[in-house]
PDB file of N, CA and C in Angstrom:
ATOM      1  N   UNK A   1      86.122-172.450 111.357  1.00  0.00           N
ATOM      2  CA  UNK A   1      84.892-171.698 111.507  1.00  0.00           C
ATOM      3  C   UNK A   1      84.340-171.852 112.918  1.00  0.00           C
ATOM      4  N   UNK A   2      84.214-173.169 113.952  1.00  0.00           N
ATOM      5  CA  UNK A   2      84.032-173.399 114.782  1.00  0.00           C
ATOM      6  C   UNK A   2      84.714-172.500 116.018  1.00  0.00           C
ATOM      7  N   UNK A   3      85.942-171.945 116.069  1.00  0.00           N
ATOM      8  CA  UNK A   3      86.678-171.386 116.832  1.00  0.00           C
ATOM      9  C   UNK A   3      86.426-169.740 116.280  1.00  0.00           C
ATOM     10  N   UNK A   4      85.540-169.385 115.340  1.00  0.00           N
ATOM     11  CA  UNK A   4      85.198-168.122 115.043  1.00  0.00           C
ATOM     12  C   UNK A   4      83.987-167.723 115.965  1.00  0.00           C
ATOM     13  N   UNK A   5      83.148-168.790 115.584  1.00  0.00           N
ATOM     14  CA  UNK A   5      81.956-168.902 116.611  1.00  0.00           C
ATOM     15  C   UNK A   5      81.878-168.636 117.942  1.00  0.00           C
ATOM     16  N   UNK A   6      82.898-169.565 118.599  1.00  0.00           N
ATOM     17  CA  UNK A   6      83.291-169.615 120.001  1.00  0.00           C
ATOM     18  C   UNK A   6      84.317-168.441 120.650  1.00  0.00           C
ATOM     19  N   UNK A   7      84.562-167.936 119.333  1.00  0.00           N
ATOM     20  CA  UNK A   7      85.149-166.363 120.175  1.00  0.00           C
ATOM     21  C   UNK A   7      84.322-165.325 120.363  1.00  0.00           C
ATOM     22  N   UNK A   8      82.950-165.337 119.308  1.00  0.00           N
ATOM     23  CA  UNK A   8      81.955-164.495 119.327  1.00  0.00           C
ATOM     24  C   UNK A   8      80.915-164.613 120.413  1.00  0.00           C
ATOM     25  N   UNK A   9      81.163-165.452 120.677  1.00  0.00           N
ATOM     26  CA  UNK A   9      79.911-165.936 121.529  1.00  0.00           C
ATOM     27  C   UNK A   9      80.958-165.537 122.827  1.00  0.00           C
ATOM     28  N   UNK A  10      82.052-165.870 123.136  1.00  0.00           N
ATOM     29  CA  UNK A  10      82.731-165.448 124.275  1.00  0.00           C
ATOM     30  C   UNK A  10      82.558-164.120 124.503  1.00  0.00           C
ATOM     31  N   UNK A  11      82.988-163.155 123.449  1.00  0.00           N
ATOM     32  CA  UNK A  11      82.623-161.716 123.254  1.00  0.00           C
ATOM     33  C   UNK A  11      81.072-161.586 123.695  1.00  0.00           C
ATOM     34  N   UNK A  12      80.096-162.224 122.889  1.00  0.00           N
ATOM     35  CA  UNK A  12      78.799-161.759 123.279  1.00  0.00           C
ATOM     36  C   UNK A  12      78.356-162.002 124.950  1.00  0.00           C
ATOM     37  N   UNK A  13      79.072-163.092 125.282  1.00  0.00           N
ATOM     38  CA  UNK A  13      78.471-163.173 127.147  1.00  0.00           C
ATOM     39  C   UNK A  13      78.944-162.410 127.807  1.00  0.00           C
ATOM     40  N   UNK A  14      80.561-161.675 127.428  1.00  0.00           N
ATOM     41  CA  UNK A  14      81.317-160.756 128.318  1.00  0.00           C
ATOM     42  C   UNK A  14      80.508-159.361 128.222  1.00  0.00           C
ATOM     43  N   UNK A  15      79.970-159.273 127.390  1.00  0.00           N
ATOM     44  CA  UNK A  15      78.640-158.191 127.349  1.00  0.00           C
ATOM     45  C   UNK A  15      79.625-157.305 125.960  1.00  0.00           C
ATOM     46  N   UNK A  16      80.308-157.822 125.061  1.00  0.00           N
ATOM     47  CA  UNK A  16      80.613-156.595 124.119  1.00  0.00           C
ATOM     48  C   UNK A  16      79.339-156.455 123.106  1.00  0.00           C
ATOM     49  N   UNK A  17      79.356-155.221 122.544  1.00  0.00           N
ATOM     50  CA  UNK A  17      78.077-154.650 121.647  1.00  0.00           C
ATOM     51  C   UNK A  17      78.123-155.195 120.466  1.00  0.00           C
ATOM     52  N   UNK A  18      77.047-155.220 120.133  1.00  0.00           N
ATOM     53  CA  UNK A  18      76.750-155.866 119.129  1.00  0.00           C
ATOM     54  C   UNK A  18      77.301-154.665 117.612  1.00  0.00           C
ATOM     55  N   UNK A  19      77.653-153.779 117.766  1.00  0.00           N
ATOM     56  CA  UNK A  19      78.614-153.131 116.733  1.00  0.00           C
ATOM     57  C   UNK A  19      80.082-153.548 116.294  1.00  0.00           C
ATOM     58  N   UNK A  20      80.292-154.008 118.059  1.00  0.00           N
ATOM     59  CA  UNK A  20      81.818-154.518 118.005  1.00  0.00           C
ATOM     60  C   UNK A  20      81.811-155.616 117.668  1.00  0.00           C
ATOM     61  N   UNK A  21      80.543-156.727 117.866  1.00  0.00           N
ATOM     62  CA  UNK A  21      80.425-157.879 117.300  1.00  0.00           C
ATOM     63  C   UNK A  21      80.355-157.868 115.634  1.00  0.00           C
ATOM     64  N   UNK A  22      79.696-157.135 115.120  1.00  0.00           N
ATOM     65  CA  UNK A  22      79.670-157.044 113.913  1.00  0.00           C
ATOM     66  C   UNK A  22      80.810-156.459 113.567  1.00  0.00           C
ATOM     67  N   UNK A  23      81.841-155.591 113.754  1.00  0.00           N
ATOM     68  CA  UNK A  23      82.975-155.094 113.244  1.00  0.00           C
ATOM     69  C   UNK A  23      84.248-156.513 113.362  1.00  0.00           C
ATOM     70  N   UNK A  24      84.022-157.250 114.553  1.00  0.00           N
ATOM     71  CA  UNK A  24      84.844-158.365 114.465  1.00  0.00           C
ATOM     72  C   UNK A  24      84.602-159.465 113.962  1.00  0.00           C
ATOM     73  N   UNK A  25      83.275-159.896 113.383  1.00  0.00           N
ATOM     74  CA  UNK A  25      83.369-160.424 112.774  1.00  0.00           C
ATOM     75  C   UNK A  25      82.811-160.382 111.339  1.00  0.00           C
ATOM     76  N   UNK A  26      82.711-159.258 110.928  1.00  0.00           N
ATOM     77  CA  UNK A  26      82.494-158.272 109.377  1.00  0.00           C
ATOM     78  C   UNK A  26      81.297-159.096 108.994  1.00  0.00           C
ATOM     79  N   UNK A  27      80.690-159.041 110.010  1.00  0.00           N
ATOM     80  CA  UNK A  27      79.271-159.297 109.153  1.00  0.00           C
ATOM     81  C   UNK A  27      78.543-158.032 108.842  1.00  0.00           C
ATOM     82  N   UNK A  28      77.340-157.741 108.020  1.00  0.00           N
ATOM     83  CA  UNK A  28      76.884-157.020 108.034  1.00  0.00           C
ATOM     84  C   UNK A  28      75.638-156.257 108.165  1.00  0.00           C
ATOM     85  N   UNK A  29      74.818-157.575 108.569  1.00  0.00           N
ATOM     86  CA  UNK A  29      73.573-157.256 109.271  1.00  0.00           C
ATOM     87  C   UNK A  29      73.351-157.746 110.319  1.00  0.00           C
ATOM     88  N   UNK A  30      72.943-157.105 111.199  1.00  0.00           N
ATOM     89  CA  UNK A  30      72.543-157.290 112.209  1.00  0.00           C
ATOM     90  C   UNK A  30      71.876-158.949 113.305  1.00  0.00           C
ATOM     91  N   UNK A  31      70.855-158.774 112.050  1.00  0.00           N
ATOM     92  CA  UNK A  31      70.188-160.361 112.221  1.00  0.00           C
ATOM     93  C   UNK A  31      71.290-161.552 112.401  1.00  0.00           C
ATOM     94  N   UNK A  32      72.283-161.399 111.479  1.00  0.00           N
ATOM     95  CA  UNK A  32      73.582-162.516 111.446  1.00  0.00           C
ATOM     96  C   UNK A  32      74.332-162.750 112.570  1.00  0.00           C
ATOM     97  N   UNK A  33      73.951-161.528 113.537  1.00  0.00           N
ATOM     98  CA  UNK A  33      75.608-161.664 114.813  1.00  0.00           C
ATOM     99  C   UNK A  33      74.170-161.950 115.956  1.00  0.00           C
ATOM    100  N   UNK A  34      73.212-161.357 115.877  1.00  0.00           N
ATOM    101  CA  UNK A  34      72.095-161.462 117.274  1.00  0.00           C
ATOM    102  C   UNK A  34      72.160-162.661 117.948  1.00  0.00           C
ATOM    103  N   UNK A  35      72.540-163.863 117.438  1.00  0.00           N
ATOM    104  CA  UNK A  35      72.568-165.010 118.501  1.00  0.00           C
ATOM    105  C   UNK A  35      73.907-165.055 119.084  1.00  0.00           C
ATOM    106  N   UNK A  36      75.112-164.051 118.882  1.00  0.00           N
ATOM    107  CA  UNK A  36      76.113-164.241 120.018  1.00  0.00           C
ATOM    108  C   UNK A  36      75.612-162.889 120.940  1.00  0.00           C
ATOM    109  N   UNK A  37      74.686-162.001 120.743  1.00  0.00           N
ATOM    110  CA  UNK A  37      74.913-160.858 121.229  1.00  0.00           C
ATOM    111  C   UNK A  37      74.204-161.286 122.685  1.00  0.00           C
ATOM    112  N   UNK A  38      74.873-161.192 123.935  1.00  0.00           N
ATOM    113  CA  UNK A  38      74.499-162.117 125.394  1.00  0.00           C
ATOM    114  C   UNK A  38      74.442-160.718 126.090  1.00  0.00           C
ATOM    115  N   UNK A  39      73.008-159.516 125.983  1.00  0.00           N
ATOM    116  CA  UNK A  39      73.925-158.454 127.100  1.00  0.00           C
ATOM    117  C   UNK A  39      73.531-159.109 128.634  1.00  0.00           C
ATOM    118  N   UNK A  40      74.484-159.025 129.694  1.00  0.00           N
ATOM    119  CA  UNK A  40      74.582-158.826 130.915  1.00  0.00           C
ATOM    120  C   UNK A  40      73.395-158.276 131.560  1.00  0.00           C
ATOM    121  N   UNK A  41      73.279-159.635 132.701  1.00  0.00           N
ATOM    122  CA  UNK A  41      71.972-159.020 133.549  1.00  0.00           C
ATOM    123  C   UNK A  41      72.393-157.384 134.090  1.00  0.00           C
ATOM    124  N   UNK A  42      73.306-157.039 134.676  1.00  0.00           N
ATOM    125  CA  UNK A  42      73.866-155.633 134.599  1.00  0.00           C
ATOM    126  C   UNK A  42      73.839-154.438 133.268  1.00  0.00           C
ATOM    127  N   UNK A  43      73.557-155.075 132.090  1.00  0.00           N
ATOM    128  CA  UNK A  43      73.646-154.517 130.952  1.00  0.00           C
ATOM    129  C   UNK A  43      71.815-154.170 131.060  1.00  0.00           C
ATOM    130  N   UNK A  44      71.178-154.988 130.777  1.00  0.00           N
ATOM    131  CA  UNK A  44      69.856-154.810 131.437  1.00  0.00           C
ATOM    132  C   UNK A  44      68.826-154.286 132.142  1.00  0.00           C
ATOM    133  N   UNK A  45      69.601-154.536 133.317  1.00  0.00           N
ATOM    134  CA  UNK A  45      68.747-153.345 134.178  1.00  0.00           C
ATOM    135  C   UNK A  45      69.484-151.825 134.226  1.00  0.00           C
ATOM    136  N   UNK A  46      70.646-151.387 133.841  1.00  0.00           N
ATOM    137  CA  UNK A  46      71.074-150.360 133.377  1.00  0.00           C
ATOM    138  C   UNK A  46      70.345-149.500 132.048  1.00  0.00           C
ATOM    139  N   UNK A  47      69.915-150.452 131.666  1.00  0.00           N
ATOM    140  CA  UNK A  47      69.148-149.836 130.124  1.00  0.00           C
ATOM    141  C   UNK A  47      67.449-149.250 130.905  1.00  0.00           C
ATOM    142  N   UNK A  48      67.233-150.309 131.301  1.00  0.00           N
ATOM    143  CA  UNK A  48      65.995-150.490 132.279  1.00  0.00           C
ATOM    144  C   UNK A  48      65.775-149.266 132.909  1.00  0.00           C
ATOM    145  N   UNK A  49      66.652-148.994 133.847  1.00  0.00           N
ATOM    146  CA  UNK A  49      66.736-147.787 134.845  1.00  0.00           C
ATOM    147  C   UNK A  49      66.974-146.622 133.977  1.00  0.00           C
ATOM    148  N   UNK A  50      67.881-146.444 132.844  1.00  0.00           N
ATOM    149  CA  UNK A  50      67.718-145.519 131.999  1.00  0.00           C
ATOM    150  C   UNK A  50      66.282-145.018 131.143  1.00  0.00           C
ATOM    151  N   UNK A  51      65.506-146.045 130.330  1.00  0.00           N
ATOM    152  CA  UNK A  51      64.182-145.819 130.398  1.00  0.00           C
ATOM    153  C   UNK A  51      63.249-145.014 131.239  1.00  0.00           C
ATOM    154  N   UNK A  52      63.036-145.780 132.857  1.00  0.00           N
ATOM    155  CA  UNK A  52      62.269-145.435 133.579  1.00  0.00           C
ATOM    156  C   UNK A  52      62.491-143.742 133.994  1.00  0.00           C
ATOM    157  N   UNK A  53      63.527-143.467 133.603  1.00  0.00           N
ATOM    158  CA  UNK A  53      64.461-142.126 134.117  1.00  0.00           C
ATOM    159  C   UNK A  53      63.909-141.524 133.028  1.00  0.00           C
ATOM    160  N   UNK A  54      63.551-141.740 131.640  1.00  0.00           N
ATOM    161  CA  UNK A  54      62.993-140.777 130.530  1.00  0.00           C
ATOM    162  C   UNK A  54      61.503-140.679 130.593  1.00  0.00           C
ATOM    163  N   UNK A  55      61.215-142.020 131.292  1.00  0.00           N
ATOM    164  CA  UNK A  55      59.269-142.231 131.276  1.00  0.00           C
ATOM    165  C   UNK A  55      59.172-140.803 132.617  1.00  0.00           C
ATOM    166  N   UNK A  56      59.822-140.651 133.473  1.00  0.00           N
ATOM    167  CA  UNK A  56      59.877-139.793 134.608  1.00  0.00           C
ATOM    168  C   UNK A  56      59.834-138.459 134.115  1.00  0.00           C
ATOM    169  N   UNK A  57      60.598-138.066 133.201  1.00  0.00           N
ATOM    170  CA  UNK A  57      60.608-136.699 133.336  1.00  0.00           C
ATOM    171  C   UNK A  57      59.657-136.751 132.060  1.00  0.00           C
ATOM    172  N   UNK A  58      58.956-137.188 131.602  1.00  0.00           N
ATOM    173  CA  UNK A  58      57.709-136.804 130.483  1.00  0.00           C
ATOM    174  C   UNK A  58      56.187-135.947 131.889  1.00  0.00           C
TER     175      UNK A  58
END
């Protein structure tokens, strides 16, 4: 179980989604996988800058 953990959590810092986290490791809510899900300071301000880009054209 320990080496299940530590692959998820590897997955979650490399920035994979938290869909793919849940499909690999068949959980099925959400709440259960959120502490491997690590997105990327790049993952971040990409979301970020996407926002500010929708607050803009209102």
């Amino acid at each position: 179980m320990a080496l299940r953990h530590s692959a998820l959590t590897h997955l979650g810092e490399q920035g994979t989604s938290l869909l793919m986290l849940m499909a690999k490791s068949r959980h099925k809510k959400p709440e259960n996988v959120r502490h491997y899900f690590k997105p990327s300071p790049d993952a971040i301000a990409e979301l970020t800058s996407l926002l500010a880009l929708g607050d803009a054209c209102r």
